[in-house]
Structures are given as structure tokens and as C-alpha cells.
C-alpha atoms as a PDB file:
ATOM      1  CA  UNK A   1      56.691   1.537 -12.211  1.00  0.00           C
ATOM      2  CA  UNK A   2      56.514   5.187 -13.811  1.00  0.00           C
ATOM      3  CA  UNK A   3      53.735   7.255 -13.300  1.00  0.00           C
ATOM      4  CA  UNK A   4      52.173   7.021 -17.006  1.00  0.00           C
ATOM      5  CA  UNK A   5      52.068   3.325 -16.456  1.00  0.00           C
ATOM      6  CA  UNK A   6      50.083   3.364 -13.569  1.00  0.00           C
ATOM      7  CA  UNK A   7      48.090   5.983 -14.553  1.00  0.00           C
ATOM      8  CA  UNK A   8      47.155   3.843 -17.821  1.00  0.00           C
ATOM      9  CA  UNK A   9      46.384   1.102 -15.382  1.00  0.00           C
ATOM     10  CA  UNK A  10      44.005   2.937 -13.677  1.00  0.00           C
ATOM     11  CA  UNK A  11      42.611   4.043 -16.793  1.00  0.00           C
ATOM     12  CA  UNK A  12      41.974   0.438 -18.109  1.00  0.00           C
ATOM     13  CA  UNK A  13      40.636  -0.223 -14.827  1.00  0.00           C
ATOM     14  CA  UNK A  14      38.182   2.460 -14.181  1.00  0.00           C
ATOM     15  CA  UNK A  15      37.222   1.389 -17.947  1.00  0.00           C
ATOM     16  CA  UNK A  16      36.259  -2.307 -16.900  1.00  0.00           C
ATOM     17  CA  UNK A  17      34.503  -0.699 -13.599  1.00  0.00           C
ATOM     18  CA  UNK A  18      32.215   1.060 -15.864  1.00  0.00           C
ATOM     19  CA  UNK A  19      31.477  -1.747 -18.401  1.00  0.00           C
ATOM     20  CA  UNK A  20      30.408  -3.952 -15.889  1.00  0.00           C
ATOM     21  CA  UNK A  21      28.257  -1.269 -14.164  1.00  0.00           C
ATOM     22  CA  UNK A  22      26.542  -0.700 -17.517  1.00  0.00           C
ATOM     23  CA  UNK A  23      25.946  -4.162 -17.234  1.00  0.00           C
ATOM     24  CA  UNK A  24      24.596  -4.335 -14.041  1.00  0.00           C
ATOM     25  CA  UNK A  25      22.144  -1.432 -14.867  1.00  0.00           C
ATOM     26  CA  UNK A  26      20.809  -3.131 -18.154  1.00  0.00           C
ATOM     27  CA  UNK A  27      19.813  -6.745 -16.060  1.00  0.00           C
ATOM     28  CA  UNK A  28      18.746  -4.129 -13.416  1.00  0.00           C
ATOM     29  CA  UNK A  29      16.637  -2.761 -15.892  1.00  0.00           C
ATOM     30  CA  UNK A  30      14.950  -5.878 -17.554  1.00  0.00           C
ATOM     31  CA  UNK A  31      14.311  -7.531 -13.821  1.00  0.00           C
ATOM     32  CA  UNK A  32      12.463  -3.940 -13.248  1.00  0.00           C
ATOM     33  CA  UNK A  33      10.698  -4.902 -16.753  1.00  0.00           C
ATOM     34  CA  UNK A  34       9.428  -8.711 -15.599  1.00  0.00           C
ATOM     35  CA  UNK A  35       8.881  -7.335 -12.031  1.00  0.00           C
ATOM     36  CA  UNK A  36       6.499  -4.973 -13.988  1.00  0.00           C
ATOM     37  CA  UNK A  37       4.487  -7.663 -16.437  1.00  0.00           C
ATOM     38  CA  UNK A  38       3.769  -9.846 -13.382  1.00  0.00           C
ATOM     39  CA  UNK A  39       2.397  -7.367 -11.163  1.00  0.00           C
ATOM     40  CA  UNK A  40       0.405  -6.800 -14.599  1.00  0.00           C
ATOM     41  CA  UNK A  41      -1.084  -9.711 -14.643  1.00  0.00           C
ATOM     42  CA  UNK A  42      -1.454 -10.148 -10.989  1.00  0.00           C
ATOM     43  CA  UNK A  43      -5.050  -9.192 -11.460  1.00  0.00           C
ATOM     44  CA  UNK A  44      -5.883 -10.938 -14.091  1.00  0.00           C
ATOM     45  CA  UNK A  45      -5.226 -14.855 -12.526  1.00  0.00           C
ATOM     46  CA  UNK A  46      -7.836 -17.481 -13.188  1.00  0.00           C
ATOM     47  CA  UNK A  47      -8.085 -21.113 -12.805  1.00  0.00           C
ATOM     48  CA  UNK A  48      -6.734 -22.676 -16.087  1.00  0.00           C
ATOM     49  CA  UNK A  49      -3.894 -24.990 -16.474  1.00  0.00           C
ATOM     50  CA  UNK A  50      -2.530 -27.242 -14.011  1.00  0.00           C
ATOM     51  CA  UNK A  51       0.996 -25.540 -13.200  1.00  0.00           C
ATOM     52  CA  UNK A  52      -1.199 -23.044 -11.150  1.00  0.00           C
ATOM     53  CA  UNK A  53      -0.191 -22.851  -7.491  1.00  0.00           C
ATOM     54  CA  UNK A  54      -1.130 -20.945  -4.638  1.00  0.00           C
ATOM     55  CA  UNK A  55      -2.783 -18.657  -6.877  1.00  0.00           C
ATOM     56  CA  UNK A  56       0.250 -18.120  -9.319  1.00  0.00           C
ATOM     57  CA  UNK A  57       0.635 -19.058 -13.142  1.00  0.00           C
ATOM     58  CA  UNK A  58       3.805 -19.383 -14.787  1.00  0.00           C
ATOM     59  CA  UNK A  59       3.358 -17.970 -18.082  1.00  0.00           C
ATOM     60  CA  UNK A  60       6.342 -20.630 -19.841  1.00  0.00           C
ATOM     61  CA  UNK A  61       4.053 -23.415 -19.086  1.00  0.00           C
ATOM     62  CA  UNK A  62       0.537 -22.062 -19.740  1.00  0.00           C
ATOM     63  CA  UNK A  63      -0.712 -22.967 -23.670  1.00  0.00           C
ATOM     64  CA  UNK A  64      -1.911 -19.237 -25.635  1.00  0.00           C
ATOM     65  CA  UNK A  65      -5.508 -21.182 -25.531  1.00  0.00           C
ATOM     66  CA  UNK A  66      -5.166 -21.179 -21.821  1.00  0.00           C
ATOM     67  CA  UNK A  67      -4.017 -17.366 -21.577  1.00  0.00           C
ATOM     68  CA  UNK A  68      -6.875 -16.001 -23.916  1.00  0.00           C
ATOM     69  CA  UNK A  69      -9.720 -17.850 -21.368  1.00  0.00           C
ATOM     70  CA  UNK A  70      -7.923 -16.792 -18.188  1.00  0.00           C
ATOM     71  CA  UNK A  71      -7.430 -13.406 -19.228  1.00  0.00           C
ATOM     72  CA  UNK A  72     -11.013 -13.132 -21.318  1.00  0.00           C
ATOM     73  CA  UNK A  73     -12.851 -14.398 -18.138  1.00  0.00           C
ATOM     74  CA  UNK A  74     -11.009 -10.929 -15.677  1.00  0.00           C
ATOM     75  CA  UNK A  75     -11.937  -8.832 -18.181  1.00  0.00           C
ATOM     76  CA  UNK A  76     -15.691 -10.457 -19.278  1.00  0.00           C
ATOM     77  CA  UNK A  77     -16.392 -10.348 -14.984  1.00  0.00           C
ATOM     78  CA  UNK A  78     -14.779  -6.654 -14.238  1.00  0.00           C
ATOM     79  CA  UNK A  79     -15.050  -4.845 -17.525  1.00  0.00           C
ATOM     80  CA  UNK A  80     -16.900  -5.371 -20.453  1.00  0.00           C
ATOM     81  CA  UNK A  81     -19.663  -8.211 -20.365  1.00  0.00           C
ATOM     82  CA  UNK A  82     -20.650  -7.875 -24.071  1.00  0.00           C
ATOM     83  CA  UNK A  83     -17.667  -6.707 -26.718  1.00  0.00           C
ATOM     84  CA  UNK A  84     -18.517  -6.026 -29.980  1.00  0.00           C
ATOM     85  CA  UNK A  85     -17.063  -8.891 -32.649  1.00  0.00           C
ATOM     86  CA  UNK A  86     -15.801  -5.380 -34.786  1.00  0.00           C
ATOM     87  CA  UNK A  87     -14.054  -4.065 -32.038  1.00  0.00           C
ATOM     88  CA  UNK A  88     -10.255  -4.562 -33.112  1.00  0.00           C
ATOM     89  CA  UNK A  89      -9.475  -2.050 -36.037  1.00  0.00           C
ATOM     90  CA  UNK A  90      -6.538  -2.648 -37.631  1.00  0.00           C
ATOM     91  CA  UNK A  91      -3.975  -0.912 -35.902  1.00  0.00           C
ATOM     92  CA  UNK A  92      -3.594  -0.529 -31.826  1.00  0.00           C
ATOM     93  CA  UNK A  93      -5.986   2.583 -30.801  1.00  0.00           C
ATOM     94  CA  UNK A  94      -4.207   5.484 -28.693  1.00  0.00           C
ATOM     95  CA  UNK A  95      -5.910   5.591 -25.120  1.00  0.00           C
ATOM     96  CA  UNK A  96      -9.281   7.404 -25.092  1.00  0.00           C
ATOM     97  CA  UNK A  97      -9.335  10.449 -23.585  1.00  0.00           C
ATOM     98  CA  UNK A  98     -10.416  10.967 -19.991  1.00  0.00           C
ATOM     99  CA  UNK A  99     -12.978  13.571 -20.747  1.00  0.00           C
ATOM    100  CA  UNK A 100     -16.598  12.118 -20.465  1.00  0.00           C
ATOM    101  CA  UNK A 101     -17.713  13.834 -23.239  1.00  0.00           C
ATOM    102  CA  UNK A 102     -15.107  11.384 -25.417  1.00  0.00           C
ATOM    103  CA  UNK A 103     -17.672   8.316 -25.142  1.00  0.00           C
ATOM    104  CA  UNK A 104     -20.766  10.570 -26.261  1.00  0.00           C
ATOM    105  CA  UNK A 105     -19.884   8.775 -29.797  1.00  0.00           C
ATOM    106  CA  UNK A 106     -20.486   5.003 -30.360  1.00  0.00           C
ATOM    107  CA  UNK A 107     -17.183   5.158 -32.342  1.00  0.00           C
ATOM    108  CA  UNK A 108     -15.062   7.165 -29.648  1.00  0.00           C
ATOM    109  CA  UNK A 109     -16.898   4.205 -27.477  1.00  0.00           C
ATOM    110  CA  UNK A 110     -15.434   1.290 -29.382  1.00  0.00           C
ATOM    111  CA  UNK A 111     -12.272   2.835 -29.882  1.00  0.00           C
ATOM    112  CA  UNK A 112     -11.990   3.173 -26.106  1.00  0.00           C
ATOM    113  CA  UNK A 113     -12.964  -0.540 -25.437  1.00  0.00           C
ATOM    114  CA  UNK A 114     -10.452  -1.768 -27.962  1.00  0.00           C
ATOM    115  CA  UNK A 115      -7.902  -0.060 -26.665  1.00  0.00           C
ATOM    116  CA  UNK A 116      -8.237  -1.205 -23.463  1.00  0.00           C
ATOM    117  CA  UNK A 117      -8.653  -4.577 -24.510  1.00  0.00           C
ATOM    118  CA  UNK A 118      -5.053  -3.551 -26.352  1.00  0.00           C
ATOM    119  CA  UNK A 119      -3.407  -2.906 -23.057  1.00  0.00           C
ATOM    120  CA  UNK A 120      -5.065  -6.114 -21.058  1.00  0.00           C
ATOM    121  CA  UNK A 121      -3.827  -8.364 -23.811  1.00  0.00           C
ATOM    122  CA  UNK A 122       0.058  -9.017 -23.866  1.00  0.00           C
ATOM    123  CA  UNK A 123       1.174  -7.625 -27.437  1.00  0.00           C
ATOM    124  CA  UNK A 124       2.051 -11.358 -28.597  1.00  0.00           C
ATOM    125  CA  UNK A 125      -1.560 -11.759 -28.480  1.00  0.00           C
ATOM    126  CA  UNK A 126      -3.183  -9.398 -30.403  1.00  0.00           C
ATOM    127  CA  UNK A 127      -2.728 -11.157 -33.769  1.00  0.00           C
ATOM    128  CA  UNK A 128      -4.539 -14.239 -32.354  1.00  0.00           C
ATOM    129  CA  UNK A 129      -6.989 -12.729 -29.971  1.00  0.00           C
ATOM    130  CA  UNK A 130     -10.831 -13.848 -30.197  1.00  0.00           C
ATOM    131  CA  UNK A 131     -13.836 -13.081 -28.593  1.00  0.00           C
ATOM    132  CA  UNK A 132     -15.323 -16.822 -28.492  1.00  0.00           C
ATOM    133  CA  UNK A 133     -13.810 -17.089 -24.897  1.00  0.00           C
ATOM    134  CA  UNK A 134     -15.702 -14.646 -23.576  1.00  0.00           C
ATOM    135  CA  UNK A 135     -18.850 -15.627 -24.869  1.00  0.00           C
ATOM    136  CA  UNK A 136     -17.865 -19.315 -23.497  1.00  0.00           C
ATOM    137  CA  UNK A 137     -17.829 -17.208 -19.885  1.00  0.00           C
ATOM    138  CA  UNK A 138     -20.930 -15.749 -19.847  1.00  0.00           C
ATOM    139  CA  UNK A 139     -22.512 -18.929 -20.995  1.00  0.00           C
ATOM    140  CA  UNK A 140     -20.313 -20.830 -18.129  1.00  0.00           C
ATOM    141  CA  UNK A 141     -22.000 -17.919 -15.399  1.00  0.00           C
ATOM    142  CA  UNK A 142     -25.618 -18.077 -16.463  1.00  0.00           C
ATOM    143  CA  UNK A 143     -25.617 -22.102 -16.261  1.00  0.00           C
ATOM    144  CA  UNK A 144     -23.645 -21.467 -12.909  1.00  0.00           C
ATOM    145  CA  UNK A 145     -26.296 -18.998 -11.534  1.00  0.00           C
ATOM    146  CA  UNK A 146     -29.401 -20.564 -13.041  1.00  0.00           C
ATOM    147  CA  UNK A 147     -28.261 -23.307 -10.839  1.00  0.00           C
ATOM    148  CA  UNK A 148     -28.323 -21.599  -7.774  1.00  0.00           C
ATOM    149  CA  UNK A 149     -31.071 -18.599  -8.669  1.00  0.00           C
ATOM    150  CA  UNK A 150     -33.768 -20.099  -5.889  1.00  0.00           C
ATOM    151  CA  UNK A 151     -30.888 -20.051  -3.307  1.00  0.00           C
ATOM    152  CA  UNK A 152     -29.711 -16.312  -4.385  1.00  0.00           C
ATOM    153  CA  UNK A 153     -33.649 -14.797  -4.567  1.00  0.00           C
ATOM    154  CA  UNK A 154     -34.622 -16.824  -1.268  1.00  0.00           C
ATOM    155  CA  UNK A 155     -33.148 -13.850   0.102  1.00  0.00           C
ATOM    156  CA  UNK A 156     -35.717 -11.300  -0.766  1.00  0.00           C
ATOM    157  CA  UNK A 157     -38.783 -13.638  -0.380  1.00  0.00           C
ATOM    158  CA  UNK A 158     -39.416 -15.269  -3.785  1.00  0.00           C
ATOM    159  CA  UNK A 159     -40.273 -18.821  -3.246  1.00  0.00           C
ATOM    160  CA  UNK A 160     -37.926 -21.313  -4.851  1.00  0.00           C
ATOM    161  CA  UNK A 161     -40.652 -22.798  -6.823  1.00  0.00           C
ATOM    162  CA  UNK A 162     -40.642 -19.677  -9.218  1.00  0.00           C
ATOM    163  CA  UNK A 163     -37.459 -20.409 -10.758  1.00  0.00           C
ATOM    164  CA  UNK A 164     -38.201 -24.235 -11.614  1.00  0.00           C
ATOM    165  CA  UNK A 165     -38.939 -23.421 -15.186  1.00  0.00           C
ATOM    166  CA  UNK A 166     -39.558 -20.496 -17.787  1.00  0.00           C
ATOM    167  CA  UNK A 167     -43.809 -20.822 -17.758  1.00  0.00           C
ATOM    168  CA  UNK A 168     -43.087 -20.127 -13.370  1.00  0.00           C
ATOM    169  CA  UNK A 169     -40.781 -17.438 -14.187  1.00  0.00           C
ATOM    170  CA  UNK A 170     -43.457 -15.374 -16.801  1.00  0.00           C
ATOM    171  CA  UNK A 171     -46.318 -15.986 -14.095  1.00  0.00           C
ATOM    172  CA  UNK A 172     -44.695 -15.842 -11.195  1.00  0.00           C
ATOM    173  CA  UNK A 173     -45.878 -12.624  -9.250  1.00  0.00           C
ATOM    174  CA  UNK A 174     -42.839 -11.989  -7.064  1.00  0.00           C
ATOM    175  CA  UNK A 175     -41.075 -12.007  -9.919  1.00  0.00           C
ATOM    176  CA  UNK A 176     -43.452  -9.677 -11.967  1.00  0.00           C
ATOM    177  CA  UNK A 177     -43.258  -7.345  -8.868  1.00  0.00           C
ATOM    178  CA  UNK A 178     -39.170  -7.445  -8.977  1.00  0.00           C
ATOM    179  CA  UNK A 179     -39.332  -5.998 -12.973  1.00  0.00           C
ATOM    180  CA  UNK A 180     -43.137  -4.448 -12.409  1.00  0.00           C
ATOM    181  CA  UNK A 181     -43.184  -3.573 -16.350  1.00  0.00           C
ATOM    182  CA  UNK A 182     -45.396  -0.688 -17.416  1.00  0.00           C
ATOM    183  CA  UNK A 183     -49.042  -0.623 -18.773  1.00  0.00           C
ATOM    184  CA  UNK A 184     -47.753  -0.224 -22.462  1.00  0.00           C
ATOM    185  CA  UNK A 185     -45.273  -3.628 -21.504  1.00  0.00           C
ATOM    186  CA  UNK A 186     -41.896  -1.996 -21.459  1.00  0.00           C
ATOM    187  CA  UNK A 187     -39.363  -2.157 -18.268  1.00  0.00           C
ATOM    188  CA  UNK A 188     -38.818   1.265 -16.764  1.00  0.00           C
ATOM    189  CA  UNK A 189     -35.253   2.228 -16.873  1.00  0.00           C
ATOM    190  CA  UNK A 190     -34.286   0.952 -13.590  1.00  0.00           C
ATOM    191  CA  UNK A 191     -36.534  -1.538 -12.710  1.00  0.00           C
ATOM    192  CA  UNK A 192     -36.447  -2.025  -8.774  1.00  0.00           C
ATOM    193  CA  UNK A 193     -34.410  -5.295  -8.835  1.00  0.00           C
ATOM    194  CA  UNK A 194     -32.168  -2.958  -8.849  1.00  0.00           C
ATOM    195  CA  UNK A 195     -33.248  -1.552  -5.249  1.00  0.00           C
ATOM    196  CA  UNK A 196     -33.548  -3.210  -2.076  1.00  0.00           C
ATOM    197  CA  UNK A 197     -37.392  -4.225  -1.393  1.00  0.00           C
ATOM    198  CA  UNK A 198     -39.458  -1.063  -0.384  1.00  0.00           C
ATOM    199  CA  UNK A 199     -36.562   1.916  -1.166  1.00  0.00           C
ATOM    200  CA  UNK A 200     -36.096   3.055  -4.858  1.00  0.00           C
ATOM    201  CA  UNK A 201     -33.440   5.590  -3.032  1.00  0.00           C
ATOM    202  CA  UNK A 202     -30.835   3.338  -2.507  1.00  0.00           C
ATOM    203  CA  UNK A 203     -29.374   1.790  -5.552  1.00  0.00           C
ATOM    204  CA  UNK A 204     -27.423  -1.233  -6.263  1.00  0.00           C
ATOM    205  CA  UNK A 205     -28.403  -1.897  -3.052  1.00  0.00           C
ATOM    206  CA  UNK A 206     -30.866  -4.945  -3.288  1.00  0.00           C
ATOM    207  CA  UNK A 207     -29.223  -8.122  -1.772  1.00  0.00           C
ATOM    208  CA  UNK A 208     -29.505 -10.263  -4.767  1.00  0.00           C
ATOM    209  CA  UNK A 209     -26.937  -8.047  -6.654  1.00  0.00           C
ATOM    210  CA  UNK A 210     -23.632  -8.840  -3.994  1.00  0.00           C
ATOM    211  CA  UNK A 211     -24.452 -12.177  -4.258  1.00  0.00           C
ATOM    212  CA  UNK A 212     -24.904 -12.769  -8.107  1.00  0.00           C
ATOM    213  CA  UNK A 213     -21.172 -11.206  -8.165  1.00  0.00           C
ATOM    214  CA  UNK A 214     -19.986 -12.963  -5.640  1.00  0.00           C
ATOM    215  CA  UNK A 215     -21.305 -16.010  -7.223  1.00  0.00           C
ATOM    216  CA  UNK A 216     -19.277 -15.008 -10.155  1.00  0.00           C
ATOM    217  CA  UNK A 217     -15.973 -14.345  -8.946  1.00  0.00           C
ATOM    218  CA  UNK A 218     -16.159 -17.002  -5.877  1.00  0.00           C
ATOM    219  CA  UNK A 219     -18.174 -19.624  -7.245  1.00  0.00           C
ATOM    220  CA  UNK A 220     -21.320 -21.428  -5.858  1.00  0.00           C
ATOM    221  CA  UNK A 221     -19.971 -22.887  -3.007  1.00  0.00           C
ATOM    222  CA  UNK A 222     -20.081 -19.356  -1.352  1.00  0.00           C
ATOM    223  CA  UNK A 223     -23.708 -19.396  -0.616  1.00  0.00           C
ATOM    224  CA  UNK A 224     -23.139 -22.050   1.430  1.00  0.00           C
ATOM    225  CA  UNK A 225     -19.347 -22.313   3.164  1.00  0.00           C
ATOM    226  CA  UNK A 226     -16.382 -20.517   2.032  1.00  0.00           C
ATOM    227  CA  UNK A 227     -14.819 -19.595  -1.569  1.00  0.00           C
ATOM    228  CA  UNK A 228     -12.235 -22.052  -2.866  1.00  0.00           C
ATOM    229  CA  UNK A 229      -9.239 -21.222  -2.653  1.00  0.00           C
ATOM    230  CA  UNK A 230      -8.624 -21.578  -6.542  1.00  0.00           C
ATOM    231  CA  UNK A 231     -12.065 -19.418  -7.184  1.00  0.00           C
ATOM    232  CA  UNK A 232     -11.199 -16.366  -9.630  1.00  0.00           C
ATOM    233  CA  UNK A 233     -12.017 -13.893  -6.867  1.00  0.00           C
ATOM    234  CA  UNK A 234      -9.107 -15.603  -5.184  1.00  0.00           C
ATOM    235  CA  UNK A 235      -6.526 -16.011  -7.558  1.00  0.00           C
ATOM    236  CA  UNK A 236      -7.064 -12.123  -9.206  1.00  0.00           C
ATOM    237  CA  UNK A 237      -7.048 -10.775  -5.766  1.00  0.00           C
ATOM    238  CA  UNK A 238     -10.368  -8.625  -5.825  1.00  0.00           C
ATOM    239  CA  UNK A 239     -10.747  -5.844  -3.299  1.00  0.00           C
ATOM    240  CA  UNK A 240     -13.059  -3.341  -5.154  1.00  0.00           C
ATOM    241  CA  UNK A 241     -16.294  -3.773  -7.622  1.00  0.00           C
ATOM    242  CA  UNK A 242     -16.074  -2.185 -11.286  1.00  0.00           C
ATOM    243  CA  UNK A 243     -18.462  -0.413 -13.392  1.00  0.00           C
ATOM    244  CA  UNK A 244     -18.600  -3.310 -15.269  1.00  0.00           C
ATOM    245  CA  UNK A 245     -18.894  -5.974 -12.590  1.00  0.00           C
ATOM    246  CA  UNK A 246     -21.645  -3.902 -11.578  1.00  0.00           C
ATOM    247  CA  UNK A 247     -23.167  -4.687 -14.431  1.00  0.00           C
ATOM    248  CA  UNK A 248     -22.750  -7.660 -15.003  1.00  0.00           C
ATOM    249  CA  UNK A 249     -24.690  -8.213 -11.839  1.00  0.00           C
ATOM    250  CA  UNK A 250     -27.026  -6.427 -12.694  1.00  0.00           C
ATOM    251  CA  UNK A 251     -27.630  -8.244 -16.260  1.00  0.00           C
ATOM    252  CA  UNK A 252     -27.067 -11.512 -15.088  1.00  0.00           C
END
């Protein structure tokens, strides 16, 4: 065999060597890509659909219907509690800018929100995307926490006989004392709920906050034994409060 021959036979061959490399490096490349969407929505799990499992979903078998709630109840719980129904211009916002002074506008504010909301929901979504299943949420929490209010406020000392109905709750004066409105009727800006009992230092501090989130994200069944293991808390593997889940604590 003469030398050009073999060198052309190397040639070929180094040639196939680098095809298939090229190939290896694109499916490299997309697993990198899925690795990267599920770790995405990692924290967003929830309970819908019944191919969930040990906490997982497998997006080919959950309905759109299904994705909007799951991923609608993360973000109602841990971001925004309240979203405007003008929120979504028409085109995708750029991300806001990190400078505090950005969100001194209500329309730097909105822009902000919707591009967030952008980035939580995948882009096949954005075309269908609705606010009705967060609304369904918050109604779904306050029937879930008016359920178990005298359990939550036992712990800072108001009876349980307060909470039975709305004329208890106007009159009742542990209750009064937890808002204490003003002499002209208005709320001061931080009303101590918002404190433990006695200490207006200390904020977010008051006992009944922890457990109205907890409540949230773990379900009822905390105040008494342990979260279920399909609770949202669970599945979206929460290790840190938000701004807004401070909030919504707060609110609720």
C-alpha cells in the first residue's frame, strides 16, 4: 500500500472521528439543556396530576391546565400574592434592572413582575397563560386557614371563640388589641400582629406569622403531626422564606 493511500485513509478516518465527535457534543449539549429546565422547575413542584411521584412530575404526562395551577400556586405562595390582570404587555419585558430606584415607578413595577412571571412560565405558555389560577389559590388558602385560625391564634392567647364568626371577630378585644386601629379608625402602618406580644422591636417575629406560612406550604395537618409528604413545601423543596411569602403571611 503506497504512502498517499494510506495517508488518504487516515484522512477519511480522522474525518469520521470528527463527525461523530460533533455529534457527541450536540446530544452533549441538549442533555446539558433538559438537565437545565428540570432543575428549573425543581422549585416550582406542586401536587397536581396523578403521574407525580416521590415529589417528581413528568412534564409529557401533565395536561397545560395542570402546569398553569402547579406553577401559579409556587409563584402566588413565594412571589407575588396579588398580580395585576394588565400585567402581560404584548411583547416579553427585558429583566428589570437591579437598582432599587427602578421600582420607584408603578410602570417600571409591572414591567418587573411581568417579566418575571416571563421567565417562571415555560415560553410554550405564555400565549395561554391566565391569572384565574392564582386567584383559585388564594381562595383555596383563606378557606384552608379560616379553618384552622383558632388553632394558629391559640398561640398568642386569643380564645378560640373569637374566630367562630365575623360579629366575634369585629368585637372581639384580643383581636382589636392585635390591629389596635387609631382614634380617627385607620390601621397604623404596621399594626403589631406583625410583632410578637409586648416588643414592637422585633418584626415578623410574632408566632402566628411562621405558622400561617407553614400552613400554606405544608398544609393543615402540620399544626398537629407532620407535613405530608405530597404538601407543596415538600415537593418544591423550600429552604428559605421570600419577600413575598412574607407577605403573604402577613396578609393572610
Amino acid at each position: 500500500m503506497s504512502a498517499s493511500m494510506v495517508a488518504q485513509m487516515g484522512g477519511l478516518a480522522l474525518q469520521d472521528v470528527q463527525l461523530e465527535n460533533g455529534e457527541l457534543k450536540q446530544q452533549l449539549t441538549e442533555l446539558r439543556d433538559k438537565i437545565a429546565a428540570l432543575e428549573a422547575s425543581k422549585s416550582c413542584r406542586g401536587k397536581w396530576g396523578s403521574n407525580i411521584t416521590a415529589g417528581t412530575v413528568n412534564p409529557e404526562d401533565e395536561t397545560d391546565e395542570n402546569r398553569l395551577a402547579r406553577i401559579a400556586k409556587c409563584y402566588t405562595i413565594m412571589n407575588q400574592l396579588w398580580v395585576p390582570d394588565n400585567v402581560f404587555p404584548v411583547l416579553q419585558p427585558p429583566k428589570p434592572s437591579n437598582d432599587p430606584s427602578y421600582y420607584g415607578a408603578r410602570e417600571n413595577w409591572m414591567l418587573g413582575m411581568a417579566a418575571e412571571l416571563y421567565e417562571v412560565f415555560s415560553k410554550e405558555m405564555h400565549s395561554t397563560l391566565r391569572l384565574a389560577n392564582m386567584g383559585t389559590e388564594r381562595q383555596a388558602m383563606a378557606h384552608t386557614l379560616r379553618n384552622c385560625a383558632a388553632h394558629i391564634f391559640d398561640t398568642i392567647g386569643v380564645p378560640s371563640q373569637a374566630l367562630k364568626n365575623k360579629d366575634l371577630c369585629q368585637t372581639s378585644p384580643e383581636l382589636i388589641a392585635l390591629l389596635k386601629p387609631g382614634k380617627n379608625g385607620l390601621y397604623p402602618l404596621l399594626p403589631p400582629l406583625l410583632y410578637p406580644l409586648g416588643n414592637t422591636i422585633d418584626v415578623f417575629q410574632n408566632p402566628v406569622l411562621p405558622l400561617i406560612l407553614c400552613v400554606a406550604l405544608f398544609g393543615k395537618t402540620l399544626l398537629t403531626s407532620m407535613p405530608a409528604a405530597n404538601s407543596s413545601g415538600r415537593k418544591w423543596a423550600v429552604t428559605q422564606v421570600t419577600t413575598g411569602s412574607i407577605c403573604l403571611a402577613a396578609i393572610m
